[in-house]
Protein backbone atom coordinates (compact mmCIF):
# COMPACT_ATOMS: atom_id res chain seq x y z
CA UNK A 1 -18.82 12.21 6.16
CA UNK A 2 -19.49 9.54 8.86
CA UNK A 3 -19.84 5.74 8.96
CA UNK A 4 -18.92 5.45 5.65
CA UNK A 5 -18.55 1.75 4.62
CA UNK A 6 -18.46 -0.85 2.06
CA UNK A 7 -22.09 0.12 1.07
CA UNK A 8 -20.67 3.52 -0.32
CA UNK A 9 -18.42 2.27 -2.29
CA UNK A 10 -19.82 2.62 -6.02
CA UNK A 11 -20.47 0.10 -8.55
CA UNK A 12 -17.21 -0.98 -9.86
CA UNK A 13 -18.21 -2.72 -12.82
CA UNK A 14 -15.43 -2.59 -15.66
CA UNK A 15 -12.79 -1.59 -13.81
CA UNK A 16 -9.30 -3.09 -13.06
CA UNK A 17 -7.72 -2.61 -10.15
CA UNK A 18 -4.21 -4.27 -8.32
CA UNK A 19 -3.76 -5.12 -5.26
CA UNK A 20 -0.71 -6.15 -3.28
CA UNK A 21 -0.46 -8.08 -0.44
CA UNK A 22 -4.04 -9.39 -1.70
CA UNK A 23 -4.36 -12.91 -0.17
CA UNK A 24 -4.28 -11.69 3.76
CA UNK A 25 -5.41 -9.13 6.41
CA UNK A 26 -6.09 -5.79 5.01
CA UNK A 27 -4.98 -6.92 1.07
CA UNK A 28 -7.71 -9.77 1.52
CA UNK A 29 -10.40 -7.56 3.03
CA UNK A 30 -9.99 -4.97 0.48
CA UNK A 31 -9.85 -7.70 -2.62
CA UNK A 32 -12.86 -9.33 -1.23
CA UNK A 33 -15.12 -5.47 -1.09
CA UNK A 34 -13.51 -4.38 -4.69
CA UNK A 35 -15.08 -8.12 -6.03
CA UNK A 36 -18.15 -7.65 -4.49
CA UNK A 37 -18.58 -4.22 -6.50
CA UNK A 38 -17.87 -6.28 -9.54
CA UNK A 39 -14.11 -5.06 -10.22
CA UNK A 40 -11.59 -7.26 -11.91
CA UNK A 41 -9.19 -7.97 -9.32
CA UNK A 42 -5.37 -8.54 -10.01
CA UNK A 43 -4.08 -10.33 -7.11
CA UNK A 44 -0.36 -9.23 -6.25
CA UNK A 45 0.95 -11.78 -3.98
CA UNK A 46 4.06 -13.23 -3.17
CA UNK A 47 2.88 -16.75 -2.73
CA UNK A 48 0.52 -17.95 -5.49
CA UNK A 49 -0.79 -21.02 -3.28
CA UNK A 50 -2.06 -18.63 -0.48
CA UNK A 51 -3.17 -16.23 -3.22
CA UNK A 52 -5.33 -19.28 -4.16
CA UNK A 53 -6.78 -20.29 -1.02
CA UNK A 54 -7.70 -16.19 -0.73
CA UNK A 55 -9.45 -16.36 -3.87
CA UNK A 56 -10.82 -19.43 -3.41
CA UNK A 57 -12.38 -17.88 -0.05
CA UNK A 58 -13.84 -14.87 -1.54
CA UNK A 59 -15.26 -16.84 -4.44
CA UNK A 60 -16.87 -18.45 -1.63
CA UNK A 61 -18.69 -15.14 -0.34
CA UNK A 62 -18.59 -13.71 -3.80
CA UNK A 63 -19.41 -16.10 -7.07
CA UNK A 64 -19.34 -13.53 -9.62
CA UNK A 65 -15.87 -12.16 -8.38
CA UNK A 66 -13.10 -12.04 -10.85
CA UNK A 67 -10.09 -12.59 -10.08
CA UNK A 68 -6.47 -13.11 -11.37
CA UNK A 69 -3.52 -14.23 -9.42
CA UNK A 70 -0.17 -13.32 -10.35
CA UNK A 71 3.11 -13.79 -8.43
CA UNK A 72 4.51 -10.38 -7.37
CA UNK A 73 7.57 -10.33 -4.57
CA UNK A 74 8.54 -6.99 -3.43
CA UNK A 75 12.09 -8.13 -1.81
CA UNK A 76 12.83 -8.49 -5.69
CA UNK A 77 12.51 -5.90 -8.25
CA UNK A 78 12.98 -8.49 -10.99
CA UNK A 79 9.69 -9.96 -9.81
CA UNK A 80 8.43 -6.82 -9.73
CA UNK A 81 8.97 -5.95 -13.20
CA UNK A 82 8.16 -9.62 -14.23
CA UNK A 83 4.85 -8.43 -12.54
CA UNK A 84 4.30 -5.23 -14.99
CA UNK A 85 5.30 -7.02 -17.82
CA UNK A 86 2.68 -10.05 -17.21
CA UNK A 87 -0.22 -7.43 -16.12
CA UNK A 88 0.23 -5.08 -19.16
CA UNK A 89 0.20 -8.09 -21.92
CA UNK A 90 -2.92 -8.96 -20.12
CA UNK A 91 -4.39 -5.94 -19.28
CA UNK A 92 -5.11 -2.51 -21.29
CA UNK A 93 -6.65 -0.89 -18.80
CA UNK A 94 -5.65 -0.14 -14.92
CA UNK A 95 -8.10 1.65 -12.92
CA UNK A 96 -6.78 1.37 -9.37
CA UNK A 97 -3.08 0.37 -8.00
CA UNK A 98 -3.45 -0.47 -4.28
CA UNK A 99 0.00 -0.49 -3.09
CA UNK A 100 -1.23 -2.19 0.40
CA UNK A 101 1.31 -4.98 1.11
CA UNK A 102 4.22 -4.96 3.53
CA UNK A 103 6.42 -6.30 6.63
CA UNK A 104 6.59 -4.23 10.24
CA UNK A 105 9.22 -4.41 12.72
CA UNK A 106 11.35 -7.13 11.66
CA UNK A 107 14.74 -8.18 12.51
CA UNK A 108 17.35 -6.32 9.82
CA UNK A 109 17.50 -8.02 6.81
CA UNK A 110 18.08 -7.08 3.01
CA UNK A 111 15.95 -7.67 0.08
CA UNK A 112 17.50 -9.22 -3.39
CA UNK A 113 19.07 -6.11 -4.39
CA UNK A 114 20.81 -5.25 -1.03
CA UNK A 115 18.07 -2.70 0.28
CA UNK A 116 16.90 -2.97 4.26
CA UNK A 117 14.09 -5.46 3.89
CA UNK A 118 10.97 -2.37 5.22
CA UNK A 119 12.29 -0.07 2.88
CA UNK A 120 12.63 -2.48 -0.37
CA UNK A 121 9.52 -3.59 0.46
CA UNK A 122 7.19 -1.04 1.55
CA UNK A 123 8.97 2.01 -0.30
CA UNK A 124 11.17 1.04 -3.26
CA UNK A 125 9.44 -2.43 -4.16
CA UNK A 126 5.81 -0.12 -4.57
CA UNK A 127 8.16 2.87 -5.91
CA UNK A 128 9.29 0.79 -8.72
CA UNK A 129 5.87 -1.16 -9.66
CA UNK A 130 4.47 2.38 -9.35
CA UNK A 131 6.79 3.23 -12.34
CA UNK A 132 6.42 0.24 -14.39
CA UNK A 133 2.44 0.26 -14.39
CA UNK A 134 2.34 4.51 -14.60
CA UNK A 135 1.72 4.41 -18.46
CA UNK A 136 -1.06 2.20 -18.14
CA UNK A 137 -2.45 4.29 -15.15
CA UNK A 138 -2.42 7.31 -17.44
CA UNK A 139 -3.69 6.25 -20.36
CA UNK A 140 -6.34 4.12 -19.07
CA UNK A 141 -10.07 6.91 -19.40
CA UNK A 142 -11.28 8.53 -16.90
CA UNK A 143 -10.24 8.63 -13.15
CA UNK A 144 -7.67 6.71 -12.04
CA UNK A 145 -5.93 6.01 -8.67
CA UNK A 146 -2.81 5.35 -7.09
CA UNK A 147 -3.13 4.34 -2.92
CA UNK A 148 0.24 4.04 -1.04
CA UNK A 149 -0.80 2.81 2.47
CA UNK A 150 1.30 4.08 5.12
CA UNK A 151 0.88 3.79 8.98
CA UNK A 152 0.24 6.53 11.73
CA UNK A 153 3.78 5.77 13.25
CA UNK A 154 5.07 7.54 9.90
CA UNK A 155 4.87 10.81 12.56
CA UNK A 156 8.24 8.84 14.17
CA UNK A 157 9.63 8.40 11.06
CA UNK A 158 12.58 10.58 9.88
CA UNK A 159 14.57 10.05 6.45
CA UNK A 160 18.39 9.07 7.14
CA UNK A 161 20.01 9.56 3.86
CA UNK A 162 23.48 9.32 5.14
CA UNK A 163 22.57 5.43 6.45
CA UNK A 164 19.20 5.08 4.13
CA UNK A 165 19.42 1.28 4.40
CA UNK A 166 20.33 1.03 8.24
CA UNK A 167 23.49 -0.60 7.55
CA UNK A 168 25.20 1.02 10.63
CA UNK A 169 22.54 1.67 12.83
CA UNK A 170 19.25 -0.49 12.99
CA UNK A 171 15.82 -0.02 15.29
CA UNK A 172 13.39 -2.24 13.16
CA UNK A 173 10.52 0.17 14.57
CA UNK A 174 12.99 3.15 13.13
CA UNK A 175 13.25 1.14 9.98
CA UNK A 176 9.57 0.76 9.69
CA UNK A 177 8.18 4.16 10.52
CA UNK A 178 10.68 5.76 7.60
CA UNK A 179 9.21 3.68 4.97
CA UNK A 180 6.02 4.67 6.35
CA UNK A 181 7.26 8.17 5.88
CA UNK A 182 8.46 7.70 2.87
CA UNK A 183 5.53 5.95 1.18
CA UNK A 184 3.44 9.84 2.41
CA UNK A 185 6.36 11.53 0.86
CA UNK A 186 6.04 9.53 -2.42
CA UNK A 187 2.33 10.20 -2.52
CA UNK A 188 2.94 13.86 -2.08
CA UNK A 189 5.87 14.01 -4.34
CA UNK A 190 3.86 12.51 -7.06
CA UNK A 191 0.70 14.29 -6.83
CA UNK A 192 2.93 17.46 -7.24
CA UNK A 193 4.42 16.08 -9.98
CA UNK A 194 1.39 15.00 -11.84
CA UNK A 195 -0.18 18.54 -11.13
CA UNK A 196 2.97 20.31 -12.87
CA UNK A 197 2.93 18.25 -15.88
CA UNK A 198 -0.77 18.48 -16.38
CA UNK A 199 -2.08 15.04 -15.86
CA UNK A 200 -5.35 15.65 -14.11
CA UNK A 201 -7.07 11.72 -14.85
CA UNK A 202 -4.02 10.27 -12.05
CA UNK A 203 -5.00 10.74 -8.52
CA UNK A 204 -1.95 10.30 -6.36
CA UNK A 205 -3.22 9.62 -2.49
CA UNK A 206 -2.41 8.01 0.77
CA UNK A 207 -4.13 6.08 3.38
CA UNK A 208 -3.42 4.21 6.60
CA UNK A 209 -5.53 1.56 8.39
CA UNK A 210 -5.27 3.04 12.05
CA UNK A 211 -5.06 -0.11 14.49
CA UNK A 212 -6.30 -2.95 12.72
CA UNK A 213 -5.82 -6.64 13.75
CA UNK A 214 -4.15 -8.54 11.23
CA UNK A 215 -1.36 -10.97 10.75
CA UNK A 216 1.31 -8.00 10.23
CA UNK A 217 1.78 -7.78 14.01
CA UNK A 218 2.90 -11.27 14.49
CA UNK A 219 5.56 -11.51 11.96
CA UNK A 220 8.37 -9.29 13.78
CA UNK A 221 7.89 -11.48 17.23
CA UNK A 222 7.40 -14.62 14.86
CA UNK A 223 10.83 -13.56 13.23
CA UNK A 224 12.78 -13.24 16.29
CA UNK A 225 11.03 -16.29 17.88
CA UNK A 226 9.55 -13.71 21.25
CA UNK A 227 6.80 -15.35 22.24
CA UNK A 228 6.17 -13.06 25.22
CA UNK A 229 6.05 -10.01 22.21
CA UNK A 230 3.37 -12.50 20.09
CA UNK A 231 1.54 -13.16 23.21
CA UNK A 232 1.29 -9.50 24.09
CA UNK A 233 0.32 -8.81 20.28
CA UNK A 234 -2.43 -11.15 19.98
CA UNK A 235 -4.13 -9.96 23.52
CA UNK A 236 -3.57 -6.10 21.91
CA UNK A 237 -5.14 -7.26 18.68
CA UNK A 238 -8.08 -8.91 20.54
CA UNK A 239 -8.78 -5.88 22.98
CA UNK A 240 -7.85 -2.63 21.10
CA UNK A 241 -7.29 -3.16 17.62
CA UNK A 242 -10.66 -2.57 15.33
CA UNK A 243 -11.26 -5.37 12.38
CA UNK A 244 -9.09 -6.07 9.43
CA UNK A 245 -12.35 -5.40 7.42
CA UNK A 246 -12.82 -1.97 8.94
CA UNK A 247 -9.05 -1.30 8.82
CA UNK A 248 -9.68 -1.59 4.82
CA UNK A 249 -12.33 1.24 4.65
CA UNK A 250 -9.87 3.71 4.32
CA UNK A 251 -7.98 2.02 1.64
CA UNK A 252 -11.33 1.56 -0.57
CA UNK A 253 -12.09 5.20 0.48
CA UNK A 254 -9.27 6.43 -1.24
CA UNK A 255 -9.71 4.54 -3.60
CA UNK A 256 -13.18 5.43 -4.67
CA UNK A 257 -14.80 7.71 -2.93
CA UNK A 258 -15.74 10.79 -5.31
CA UNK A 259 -14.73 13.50 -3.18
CA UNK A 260 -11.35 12.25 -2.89
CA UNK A 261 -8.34 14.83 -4.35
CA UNK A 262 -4.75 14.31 -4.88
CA UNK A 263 -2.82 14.74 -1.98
CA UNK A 264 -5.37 13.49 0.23
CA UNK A 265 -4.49 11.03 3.57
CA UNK A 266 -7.34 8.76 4.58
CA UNK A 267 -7.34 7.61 7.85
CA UNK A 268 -10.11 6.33 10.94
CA UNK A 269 -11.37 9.47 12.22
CA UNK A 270 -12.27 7.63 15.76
CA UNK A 271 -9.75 7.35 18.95
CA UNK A 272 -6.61 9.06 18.53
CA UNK A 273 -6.99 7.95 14.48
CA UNK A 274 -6.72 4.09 15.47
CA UNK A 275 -9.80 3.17 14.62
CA UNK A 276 -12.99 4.65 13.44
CA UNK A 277 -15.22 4.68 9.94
CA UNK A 278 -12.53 6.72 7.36
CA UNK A 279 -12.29 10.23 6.06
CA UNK A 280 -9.56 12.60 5.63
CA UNK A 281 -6.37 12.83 7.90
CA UNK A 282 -3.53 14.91 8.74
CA UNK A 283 0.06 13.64 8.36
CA UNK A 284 3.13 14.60 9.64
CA UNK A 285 5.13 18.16 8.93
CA UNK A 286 8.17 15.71 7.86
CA UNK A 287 5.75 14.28 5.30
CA UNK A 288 5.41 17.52 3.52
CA UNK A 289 8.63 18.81 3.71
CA UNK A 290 8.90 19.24 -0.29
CA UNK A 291 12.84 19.23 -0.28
CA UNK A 292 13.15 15.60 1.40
CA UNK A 293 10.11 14.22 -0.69
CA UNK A 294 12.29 15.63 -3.84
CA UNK A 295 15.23 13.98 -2.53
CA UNK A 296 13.74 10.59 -1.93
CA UNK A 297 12.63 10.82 -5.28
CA UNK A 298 15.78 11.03 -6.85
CA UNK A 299 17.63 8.46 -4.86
CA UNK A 300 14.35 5.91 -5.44
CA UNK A 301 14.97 6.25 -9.17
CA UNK A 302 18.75 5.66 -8.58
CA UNK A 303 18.68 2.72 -6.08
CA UNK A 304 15.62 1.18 -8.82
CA UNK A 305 16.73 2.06 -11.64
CA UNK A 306 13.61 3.66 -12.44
CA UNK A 307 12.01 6.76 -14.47
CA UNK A 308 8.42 7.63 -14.13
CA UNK A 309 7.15 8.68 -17.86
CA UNK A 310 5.74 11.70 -16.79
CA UNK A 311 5.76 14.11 -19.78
């Protein structure tokens, strides 16, 4: 399929659907196309004023859209299962679970719980509200979806059990391409597991947003206070990088499109897959290496404390 966009996205009428990271760059772009297919939106965000201003912004370009903000912080798994709690006492239904948000290439740092900050977030933070919100998932009729967003620098990424949280050896770019890898080995993990206890409605599948320009490639030279590395990432973002609003196609792809099976990476087919209208993708051997993806499993619901309901 080519130059699929926002126009082939299907009426979404009726259906719920979370998103994390929802008040900027890809999070935002993706809220704003879900509202103006007439989903309910759940708005996932860590701060509930620029959640606000988001919303406020796509009510803007979208009157009818419904939205809900609702204060979800990754670095914290309290606040992540003060998140599930809220949604399912609100909600009886969850269609979609976006599991967009995350930080790149930032100096070492730890989350609440003691986990290297790209890992808590962008692995164990999702792993856990994955978990909290999987009954809902399965119970709510018909088709559902789960989309774990990786990156296409997961191919660097390599899991280092013996020193999982980098405590004696830290590259942030290391750091960040293994919870890249780890969010393709989740998906896969959980689309086997899904298959092998039956559960056909639950549609386990990843996607990554090739080169898009969005505020996640300021925050690591913002952190360390480069300017020469913010300089050279804005000019990079201004030259190569393709929109923040075509960097969310493949998120809504897998996330809707019909043809879409479990297992499935969506990516830009274009240059090198860094930009380009979406479709499906080819990840990394690592990321299918069964043995490692059963691994991480087990040490995810260790480290979070945190059974998926399965059976």
């Amino acid at each position: 399929m080519t130059d699929w966009s926002v126009e082939n996205v299907p009426d979404c009428s009726g259906k719920t659907v979370v998103v994390t990271g929802a008040n900027s760059g890809l999070g935002f772009e993706a809220t704003t196309m879900f509202a103006q297919k007439g989903a309910h939106v759940v708005m996932a965000c860590r701060d509930l004023d620029r959640a606000e201003d988001a919303a406020n912004e796509i009510r803007s370009e979208v009157s009818a859209a419904s939205l809900t903000r609702s204060k979800l912080d990754l670095a914290d798994l309290e606040s992540v299962y003060a998140f599930a709690d809220e949604f399912k006492s609100n909600h009886n239904e969850l269609h979609v679970l976006c599991n967009n948000a995350g930080v790149m290439a930032v100096p070492r740092r730890e989350t609440k719980q003691g986990f290297e900050m790209q890992l808590g977030v962008n692995h164990l933070g999702h792993f856990a509200l994955t978990a909290e919100l999987f009954d809902r998932i399965r119970d709510t009729p018909g088709e559902t979806r789960i989309v774990n967003t990786s990156s296409g620098l997961h191919e660097r990424g390599k899991m280092d059990f013996d020193d999982l949280q980098s405590e004696r050896d830290y590259d942030k770019w290391e750091a960040y391409a293994q919870s890249k890898l780890a969010n393709l080995l989740f998906t896969y993990e959980l689309d086997r597991r899904l298959d092998a206890a039956g559960i056909d409605d639950v549609v386990s599948v990843g996607a990554h947003p090739g080169y898009a320009a969005t505020n996640l490639q300021y925050r690591g030279p913002e952190a360390t206070g480069s300017r020469v590395r913010l300089l050279m990432n804005k000019l990079a973002n201004t030259v190569i990088a393709q929109s923040a609003e075509m960097g969310a196609l493949p998120l809504l792809y897998a996330a809707t499109e019909e043809s879409v099976e479990g297992g499935d990476y969506i990516g830009p087919q274009g240059l090198f897959g860094m930009r380009g209208y979406p479709g499906k993708a080819d990840s990394s051997a690592r990321s299918k290496d069964e043995a490692t993806a059963e691994r991480l499993w087990d040490v995810s619901e260790d480290l979070t404390a945190r059974r998926f309901r399965l059976a």
